[in-house]
PDB file of N, CA and C in Angstrom:
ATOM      1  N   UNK A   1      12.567 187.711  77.411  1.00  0.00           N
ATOM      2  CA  UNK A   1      13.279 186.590  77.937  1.00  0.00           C
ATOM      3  C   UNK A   1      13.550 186.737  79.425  1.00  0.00           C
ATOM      4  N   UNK A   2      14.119 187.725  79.553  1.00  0.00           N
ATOM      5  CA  UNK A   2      14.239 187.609  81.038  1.00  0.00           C
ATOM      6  C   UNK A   2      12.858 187.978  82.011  1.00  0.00           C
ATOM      7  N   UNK A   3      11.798 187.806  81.819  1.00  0.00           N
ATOM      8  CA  UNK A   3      10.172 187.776  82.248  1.00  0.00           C
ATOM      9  C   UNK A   3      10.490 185.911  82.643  1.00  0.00           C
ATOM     10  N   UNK A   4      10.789 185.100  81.396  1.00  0.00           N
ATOM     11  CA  UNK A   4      10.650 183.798  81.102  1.00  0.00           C
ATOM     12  C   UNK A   4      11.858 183.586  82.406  1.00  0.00           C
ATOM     13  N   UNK A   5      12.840 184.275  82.481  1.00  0.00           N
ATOM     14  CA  UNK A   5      13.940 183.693  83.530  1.00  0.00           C
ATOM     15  C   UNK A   5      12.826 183.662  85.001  1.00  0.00           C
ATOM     16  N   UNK A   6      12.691 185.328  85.187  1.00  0.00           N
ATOM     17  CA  UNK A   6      12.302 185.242  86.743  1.00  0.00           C
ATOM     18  C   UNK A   6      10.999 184.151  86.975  1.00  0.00           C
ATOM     19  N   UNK A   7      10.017 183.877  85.717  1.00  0.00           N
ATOM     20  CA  UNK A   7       8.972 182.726  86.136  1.00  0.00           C
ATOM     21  C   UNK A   7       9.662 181.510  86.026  1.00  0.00           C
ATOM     22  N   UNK A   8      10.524 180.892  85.861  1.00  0.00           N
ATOM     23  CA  UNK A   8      11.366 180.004  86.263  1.00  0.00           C
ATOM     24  C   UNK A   8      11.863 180.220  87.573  1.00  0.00           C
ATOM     25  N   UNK A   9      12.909 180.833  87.693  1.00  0.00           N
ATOM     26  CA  UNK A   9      13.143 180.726  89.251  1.00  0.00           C
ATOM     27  C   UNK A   9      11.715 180.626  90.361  1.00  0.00           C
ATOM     28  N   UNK A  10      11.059 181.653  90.219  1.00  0.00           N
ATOM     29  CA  UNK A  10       9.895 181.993  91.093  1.00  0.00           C
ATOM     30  C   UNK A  10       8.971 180.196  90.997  1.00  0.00           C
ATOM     31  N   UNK A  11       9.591 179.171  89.976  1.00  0.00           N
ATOM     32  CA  UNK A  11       8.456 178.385  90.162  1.00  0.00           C
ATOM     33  C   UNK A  11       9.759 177.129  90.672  1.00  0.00           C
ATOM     34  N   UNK A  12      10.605 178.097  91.532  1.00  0.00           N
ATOM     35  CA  UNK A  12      11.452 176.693  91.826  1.00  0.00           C
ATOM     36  C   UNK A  12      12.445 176.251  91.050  1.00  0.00           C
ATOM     37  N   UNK A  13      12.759 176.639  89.440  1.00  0.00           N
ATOM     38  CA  UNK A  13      13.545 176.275  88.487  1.00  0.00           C
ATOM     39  C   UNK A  13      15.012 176.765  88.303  1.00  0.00           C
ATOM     40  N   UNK A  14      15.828 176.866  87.419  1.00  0.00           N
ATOM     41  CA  UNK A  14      16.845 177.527  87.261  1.00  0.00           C
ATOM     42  C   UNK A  14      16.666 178.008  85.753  1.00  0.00           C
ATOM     43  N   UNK A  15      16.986 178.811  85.039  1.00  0.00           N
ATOM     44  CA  UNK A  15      17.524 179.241  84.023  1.00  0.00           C
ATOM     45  C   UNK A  15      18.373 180.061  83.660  1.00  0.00           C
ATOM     46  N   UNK A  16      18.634 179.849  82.473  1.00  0.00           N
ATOM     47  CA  UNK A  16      19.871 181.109  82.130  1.00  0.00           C
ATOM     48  C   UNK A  16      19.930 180.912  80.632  1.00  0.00           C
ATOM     49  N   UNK A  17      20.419 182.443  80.029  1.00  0.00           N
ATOM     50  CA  UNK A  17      20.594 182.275  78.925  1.00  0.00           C
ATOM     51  C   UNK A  17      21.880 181.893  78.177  1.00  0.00           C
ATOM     52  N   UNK A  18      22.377 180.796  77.241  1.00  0.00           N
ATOM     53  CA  UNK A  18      23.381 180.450  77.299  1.00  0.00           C
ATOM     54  C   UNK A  18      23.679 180.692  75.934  1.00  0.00           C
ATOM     55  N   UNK A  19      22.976 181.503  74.739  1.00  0.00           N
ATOM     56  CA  UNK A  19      23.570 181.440  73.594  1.00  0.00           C
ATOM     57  C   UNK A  19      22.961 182.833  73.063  1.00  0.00           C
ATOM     58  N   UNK A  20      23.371 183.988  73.045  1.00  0.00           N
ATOM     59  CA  UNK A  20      22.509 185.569  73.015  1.00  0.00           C
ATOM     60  C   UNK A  20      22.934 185.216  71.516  1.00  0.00           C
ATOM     61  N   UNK A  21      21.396 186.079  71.011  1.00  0.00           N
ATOM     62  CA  UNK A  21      21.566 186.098  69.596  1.00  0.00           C
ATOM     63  C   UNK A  21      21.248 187.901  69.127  1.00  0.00           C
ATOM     64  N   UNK A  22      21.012 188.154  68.199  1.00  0.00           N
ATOM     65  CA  UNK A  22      21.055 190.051  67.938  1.00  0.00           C
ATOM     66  C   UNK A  22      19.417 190.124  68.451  1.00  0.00           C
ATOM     67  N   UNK A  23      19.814 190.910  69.172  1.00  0.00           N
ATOM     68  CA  UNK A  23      18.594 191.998  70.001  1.00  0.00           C
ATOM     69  C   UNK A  23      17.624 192.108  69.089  1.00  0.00           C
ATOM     70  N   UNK A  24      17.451 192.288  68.098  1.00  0.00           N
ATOM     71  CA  UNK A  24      16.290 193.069  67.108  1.00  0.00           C
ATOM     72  C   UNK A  24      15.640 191.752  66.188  1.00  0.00           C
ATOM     73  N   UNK A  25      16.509 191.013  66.019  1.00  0.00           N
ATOM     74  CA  UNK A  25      16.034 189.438  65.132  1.00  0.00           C
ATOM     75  C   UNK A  25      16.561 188.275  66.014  1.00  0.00           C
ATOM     76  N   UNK A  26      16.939 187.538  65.551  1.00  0.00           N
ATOM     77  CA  UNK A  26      16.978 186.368  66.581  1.00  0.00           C
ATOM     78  C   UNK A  26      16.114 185.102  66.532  1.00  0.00           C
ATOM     79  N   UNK A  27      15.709 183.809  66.621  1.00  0.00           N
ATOM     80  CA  UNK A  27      14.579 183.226  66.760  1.00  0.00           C
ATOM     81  C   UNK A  27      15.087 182.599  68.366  1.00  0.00           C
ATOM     82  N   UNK A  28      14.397 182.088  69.199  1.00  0.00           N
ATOM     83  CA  UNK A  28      14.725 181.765  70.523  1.00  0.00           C
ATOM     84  C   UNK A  28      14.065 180.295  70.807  1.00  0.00           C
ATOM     85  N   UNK A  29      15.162 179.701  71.259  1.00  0.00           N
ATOM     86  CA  UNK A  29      15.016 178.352  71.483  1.00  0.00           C
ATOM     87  C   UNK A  29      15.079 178.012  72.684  1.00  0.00           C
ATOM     88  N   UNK A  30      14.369 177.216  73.433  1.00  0.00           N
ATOM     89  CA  UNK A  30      14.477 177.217  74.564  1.00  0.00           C
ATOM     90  C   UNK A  30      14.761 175.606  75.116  1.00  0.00           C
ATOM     91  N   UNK A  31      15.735 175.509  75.882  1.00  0.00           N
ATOM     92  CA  UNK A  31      15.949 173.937  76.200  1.00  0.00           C
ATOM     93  C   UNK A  31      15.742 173.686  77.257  1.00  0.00           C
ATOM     94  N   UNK A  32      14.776 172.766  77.582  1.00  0.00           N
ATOM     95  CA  UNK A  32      14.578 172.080  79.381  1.00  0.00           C
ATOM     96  C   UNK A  32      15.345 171.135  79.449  1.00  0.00           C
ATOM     97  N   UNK A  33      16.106 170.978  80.594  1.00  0.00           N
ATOM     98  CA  UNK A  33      16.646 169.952  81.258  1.00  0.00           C
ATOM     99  C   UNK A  33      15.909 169.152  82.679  1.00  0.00           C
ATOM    100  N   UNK A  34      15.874 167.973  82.213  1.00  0.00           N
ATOM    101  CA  UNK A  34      15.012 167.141  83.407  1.00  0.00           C
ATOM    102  C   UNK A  34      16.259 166.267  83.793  1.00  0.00           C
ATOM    103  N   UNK A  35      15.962 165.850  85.480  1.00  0.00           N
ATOM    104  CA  UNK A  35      16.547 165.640  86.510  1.00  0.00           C
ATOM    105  C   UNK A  35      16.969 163.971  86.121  1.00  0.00           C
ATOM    106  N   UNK A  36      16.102 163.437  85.145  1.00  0.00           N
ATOM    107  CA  UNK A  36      16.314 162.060  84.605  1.00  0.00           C
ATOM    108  C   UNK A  36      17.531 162.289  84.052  1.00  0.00           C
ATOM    109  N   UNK A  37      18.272 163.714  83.157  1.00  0.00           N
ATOM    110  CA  UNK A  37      19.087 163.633  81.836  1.00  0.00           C
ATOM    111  C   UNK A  37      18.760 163.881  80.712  1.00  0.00           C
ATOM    112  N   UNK A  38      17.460 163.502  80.628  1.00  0.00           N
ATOM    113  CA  UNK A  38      16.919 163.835  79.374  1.00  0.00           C
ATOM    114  C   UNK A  38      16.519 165.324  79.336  1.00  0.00           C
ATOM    115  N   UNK A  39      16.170 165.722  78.074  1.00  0.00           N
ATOM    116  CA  UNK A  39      15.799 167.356  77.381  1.00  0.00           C
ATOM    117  C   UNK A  39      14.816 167.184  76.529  1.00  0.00           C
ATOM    118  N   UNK A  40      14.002 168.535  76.430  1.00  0.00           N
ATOM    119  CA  UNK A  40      13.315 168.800  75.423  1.00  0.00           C
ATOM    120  C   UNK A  40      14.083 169.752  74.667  1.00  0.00           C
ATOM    121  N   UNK A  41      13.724 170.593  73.285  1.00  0.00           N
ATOM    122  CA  UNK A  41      13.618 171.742  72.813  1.00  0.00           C
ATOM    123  C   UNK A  41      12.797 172.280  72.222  1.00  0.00           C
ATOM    124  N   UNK A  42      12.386 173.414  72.650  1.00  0.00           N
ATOM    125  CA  UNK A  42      11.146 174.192  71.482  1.00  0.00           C
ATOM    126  C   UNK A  42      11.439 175.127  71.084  1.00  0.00           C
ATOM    127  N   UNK A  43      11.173 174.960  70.000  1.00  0.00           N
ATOM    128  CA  UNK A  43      11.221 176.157  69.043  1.00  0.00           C
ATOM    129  C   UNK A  43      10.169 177.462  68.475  1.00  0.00           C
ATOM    130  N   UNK A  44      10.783 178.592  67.745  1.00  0.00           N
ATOM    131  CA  UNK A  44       9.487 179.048  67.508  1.00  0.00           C
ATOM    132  C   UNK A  44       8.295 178.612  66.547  1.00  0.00           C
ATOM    133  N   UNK A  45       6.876 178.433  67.354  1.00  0.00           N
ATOM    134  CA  UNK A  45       5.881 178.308  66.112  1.00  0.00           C
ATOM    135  C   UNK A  45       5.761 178.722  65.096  1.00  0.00           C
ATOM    136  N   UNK A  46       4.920 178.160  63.958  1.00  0.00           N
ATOM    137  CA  UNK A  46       4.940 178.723  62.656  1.00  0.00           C
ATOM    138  C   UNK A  46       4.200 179.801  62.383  1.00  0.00           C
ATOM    139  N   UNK A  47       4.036 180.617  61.853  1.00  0.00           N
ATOM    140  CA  UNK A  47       3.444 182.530  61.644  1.00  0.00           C
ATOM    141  C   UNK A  47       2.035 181.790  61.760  1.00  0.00           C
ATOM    142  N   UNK A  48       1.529 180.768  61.745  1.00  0.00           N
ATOM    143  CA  UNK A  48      -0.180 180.758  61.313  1.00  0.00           C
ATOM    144  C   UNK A  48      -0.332 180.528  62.764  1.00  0.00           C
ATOM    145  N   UNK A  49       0.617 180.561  63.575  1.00  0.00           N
ATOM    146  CA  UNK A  49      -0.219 180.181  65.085  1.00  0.00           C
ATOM    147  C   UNK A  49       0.006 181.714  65.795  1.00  0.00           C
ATOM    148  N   UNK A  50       0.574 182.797  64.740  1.00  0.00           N
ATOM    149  CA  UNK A  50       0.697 184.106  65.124  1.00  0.00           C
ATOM    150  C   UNK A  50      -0.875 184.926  65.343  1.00  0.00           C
ATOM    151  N   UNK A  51      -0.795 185.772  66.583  1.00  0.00           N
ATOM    152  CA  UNK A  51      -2.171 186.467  66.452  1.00  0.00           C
ATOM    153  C   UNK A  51      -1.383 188.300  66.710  1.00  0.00           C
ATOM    154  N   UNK A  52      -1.704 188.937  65.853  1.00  0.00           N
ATOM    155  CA  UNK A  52      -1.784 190.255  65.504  1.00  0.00           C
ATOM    156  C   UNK A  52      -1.474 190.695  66.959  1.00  0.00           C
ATOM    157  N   UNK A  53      -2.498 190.909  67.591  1.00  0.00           N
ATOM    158  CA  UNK A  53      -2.954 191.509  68.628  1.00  0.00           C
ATOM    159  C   UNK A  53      -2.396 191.632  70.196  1.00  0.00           C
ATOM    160  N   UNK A  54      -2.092 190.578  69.931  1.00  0.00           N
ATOM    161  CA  UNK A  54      -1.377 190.064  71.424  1.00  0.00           C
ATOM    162  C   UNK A  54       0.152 190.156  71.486  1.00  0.00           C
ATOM    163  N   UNK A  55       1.009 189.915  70.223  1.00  0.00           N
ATOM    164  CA  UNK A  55       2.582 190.117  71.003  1.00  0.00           C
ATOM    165  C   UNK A  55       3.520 188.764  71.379  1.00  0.00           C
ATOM    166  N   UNK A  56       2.314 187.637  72.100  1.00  0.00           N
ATOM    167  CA  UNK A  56       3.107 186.958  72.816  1.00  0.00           C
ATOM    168  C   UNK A  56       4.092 186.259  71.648  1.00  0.00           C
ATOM    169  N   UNK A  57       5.237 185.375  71.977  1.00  0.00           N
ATOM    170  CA  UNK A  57       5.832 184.444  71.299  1.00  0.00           C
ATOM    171  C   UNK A  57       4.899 182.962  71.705  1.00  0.00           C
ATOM    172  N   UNK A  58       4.841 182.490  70.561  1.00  0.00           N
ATOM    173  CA  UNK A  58       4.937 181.280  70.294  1.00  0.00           C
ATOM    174  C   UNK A  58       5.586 179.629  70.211  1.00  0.00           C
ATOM    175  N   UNK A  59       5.908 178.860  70.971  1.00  0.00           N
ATOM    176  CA  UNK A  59       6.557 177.515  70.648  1.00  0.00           C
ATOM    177  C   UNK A  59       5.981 176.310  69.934  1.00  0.00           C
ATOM    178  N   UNK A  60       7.045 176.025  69.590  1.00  0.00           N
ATOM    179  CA  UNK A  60       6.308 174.121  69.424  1.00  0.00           C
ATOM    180  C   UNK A  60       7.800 173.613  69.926  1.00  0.00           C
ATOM    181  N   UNK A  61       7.384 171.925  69.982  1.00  0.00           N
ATOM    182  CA  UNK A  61       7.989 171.324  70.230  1.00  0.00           C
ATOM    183  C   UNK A  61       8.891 170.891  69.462  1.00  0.00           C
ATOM    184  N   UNK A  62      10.232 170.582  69.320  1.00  0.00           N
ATOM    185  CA  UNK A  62      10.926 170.038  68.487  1.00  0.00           C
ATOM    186  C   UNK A  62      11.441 168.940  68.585  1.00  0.00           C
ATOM    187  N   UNK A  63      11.532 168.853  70.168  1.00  0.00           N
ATOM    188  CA  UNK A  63      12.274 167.112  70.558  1.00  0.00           C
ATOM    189  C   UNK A  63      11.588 167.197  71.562  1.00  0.00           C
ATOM    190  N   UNK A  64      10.896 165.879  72.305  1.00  0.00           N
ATOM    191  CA  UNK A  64      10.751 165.939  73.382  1.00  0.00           C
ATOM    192  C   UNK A  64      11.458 164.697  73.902  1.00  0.00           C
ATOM    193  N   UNK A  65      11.951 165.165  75.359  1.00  0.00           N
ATOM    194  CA  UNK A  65      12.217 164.275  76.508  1.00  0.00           C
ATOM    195  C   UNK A  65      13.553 162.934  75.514  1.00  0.00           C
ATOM    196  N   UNK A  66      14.755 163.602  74.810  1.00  0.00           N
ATOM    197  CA  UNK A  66      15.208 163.010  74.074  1.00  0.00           C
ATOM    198  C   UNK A  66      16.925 163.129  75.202  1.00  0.00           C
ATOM    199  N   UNK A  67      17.800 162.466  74.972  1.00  0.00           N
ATOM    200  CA  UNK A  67      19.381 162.509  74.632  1.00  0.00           C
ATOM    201  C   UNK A  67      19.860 164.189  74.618  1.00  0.00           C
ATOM    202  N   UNK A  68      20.785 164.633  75.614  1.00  0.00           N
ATOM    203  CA  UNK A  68      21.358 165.817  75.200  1.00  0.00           C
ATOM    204  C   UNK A  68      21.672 165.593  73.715  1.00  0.00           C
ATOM    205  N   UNK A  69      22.748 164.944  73.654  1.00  0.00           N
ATOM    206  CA  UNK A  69      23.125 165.010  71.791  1.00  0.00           C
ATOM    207  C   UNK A  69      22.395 165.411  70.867  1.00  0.00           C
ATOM    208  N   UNK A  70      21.193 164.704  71.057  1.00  0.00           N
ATOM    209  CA  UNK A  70      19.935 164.859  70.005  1.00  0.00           C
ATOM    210  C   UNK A  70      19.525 165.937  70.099  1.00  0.00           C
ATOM    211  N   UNK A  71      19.586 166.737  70.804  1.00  0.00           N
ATOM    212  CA  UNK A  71      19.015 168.376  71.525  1.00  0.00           C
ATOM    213  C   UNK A  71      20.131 169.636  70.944  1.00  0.00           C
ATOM    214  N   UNK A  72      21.224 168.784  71.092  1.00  0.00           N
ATOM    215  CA  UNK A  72      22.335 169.732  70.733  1.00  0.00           C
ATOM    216  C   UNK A  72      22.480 169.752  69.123  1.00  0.00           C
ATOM    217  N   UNK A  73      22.260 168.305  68.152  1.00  0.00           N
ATOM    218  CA  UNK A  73      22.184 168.131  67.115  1.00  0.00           C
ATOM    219  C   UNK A  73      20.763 169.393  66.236  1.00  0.00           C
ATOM    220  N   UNK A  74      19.619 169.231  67.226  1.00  0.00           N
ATOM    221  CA  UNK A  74      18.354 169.980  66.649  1.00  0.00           C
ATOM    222  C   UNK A  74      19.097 171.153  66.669  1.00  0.00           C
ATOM    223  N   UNK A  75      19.717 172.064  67.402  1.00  0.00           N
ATOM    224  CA  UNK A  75      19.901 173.393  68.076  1.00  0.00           C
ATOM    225  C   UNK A  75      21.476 173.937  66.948  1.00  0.00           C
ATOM    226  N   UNK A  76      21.922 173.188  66.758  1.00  0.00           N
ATOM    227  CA  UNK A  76      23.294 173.213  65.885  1.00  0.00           C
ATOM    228  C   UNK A  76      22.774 173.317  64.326  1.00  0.00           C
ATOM    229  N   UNK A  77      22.183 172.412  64.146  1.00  0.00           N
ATOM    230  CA  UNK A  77      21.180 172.501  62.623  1.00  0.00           C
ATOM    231  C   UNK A  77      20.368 173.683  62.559  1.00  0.00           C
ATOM    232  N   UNK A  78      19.654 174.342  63.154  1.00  0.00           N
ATOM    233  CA  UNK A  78      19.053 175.633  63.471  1.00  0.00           C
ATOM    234  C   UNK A  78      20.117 176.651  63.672  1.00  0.00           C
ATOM    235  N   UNK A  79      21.061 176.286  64.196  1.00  0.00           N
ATOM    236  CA  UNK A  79      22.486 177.740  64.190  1.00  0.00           C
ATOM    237  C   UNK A  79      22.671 178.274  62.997  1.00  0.00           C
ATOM    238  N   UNK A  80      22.442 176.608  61.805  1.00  0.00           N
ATOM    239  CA  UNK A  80      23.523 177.171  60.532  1.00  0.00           C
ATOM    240  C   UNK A  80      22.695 177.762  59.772  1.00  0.00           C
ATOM    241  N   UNK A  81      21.219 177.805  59.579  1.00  0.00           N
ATOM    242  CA  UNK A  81      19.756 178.443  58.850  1.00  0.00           C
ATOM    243  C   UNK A  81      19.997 179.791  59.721  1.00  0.00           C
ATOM    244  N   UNK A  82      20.321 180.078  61.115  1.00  0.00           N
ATOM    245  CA  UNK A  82      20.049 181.319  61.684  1.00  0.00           C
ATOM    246  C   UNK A  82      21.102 181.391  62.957  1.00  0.00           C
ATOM    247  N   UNK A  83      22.017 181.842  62.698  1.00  0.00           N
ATOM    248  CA  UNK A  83      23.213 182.995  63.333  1.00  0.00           C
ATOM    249  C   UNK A  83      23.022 183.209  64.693  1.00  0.00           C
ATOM    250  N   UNK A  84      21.778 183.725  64.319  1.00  0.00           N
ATOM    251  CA  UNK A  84      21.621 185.159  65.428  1.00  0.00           C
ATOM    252  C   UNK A  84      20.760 184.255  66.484  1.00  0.00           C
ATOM    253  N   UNK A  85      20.108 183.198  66.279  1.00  0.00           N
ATOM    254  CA  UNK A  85      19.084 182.666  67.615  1.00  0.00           C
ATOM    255  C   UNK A  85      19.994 182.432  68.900  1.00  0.00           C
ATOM    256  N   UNK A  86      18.765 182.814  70.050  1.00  0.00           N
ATOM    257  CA  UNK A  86      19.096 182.744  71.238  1.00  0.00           C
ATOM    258  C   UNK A  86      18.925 181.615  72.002  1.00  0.00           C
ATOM    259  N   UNK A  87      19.574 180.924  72.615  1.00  0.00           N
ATOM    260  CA  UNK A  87      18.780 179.669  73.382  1.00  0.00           C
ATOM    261  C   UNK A  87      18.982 179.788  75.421  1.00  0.00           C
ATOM    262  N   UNK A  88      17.834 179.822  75.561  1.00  0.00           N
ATOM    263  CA  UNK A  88      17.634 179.679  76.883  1.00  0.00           C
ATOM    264  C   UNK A  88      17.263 178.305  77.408  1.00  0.00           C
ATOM    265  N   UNK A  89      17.904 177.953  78.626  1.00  0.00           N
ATOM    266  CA  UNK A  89      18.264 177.196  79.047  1.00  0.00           C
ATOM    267  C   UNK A  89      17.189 176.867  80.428  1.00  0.00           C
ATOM    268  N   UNK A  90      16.373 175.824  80.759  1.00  0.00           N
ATOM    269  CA  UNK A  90      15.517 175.964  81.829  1.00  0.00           C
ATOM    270  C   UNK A  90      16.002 174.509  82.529  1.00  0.00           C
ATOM    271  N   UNK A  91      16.065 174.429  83.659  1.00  0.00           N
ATOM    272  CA  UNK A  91      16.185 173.275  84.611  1.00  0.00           C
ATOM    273  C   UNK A  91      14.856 172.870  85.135  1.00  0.00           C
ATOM    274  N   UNK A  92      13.891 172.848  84.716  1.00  0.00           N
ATOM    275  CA  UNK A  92      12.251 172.336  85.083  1.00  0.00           C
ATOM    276  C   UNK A  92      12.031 171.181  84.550  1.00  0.00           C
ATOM    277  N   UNK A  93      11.256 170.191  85.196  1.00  0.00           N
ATOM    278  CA  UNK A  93      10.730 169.343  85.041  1.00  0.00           C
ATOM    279  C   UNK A  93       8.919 169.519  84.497  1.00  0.00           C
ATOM    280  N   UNK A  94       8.574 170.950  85.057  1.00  0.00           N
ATOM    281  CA  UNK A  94       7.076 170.950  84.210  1.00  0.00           C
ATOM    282  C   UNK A  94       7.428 172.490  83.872  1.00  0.00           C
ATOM    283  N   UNK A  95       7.093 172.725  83.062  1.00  0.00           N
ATOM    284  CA  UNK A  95       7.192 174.026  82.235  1.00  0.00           C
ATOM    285  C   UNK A  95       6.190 175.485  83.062  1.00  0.00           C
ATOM    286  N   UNK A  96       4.538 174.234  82.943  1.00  0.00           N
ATOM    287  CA  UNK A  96       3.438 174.819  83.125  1.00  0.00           C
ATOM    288  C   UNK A  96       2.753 175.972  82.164  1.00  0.00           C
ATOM    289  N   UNK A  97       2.536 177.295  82.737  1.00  0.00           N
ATOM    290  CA  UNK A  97       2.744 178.500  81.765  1.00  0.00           C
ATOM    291  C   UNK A  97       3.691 178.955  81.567  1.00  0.00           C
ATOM    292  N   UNK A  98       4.667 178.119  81.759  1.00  0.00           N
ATOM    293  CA  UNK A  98       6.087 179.673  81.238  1.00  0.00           C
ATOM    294  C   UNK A  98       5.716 180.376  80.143  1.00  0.00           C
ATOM    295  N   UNK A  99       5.175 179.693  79.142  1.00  0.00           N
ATOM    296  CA  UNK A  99       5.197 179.718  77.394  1.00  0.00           C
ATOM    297  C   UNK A  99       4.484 178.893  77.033  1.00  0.00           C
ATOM    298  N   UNK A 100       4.090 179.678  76.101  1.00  0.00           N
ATOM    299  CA  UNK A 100       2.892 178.959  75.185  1.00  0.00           C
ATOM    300  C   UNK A 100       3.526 178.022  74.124  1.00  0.00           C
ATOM    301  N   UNK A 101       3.186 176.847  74.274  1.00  0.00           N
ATOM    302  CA  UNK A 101       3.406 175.463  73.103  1.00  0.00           C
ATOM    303  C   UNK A 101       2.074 175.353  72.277  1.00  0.00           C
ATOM    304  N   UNK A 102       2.538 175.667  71.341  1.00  0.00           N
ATOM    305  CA  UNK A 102       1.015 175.342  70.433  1.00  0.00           C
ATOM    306  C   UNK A 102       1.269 173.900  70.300  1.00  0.00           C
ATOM    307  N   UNK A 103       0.153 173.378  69.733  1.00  0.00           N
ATOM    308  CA  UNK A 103       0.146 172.154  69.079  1.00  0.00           C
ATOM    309  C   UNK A 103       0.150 171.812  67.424  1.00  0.00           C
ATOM    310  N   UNK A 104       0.775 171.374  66.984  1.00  0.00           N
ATOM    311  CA  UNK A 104       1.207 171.188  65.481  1.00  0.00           C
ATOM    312  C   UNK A 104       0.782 169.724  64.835  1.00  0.00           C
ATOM    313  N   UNK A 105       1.013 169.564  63.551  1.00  0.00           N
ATOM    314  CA  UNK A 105       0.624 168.194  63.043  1.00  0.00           C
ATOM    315  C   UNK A 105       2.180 167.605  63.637  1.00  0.00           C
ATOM    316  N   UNK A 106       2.810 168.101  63.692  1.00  0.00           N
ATOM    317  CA  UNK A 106       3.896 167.497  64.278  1.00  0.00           C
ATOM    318  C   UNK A 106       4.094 166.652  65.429  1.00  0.00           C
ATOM    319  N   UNK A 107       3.242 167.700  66.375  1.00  0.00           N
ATOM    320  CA  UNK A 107       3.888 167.050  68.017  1.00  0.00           C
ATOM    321  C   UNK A 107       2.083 167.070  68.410  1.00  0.00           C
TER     322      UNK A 107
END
């Protein structure tokens, strides 16, 4: 996570982490804030977009470009399934590579 902070700042952005979850488990959510008001959130991908080899984490999308409320509603519903998740907080308007978004039948 904090790799994900300094490529935010370094691309002009702000972040911070605003909800620490346990070091060892955790799932990590990450929320953009755009300059319109509106937010996204992504969450972690599902294990089939997992590859052995590599390590990296995974996202998908869960809301895009929606209502804080609606962002806070996704992120609150995900608290009560899991405790321990972390949510980081990004002030970007394009993500770019921060993190990998897979694509889902979803989004």
């Amino acid at each position: 996570m904090s790799a994900l902070i300094r490529r935010a700042f370094s691309a002009g952005g702000f972040a911070a982490i605003v909800q620490k979850g346990a070091e060892e488990a955790g799932a990590i959510f990450i929320r953009q804030r755009f300059r319109d008001g509106l937010e996204s959130v992504y969450g972690p991908a599902p294990q089939t977009f997992a590859r052995d080899d590599d390590g990296m984490r995974r996202f998908e999308t869960r809301l895009a470009q929606a209502e804080a409320s609606a962002v806070d509603a996704v992120i609150a519903r995900e608290a009560r399934f899991d405790s321990d998740l972390w949510v980081v907080e990004l002030e970007l308007d394009e993500i770019g590579d921060l993190f990998e978004v897979v694509k889902t039948a979803e989004n």
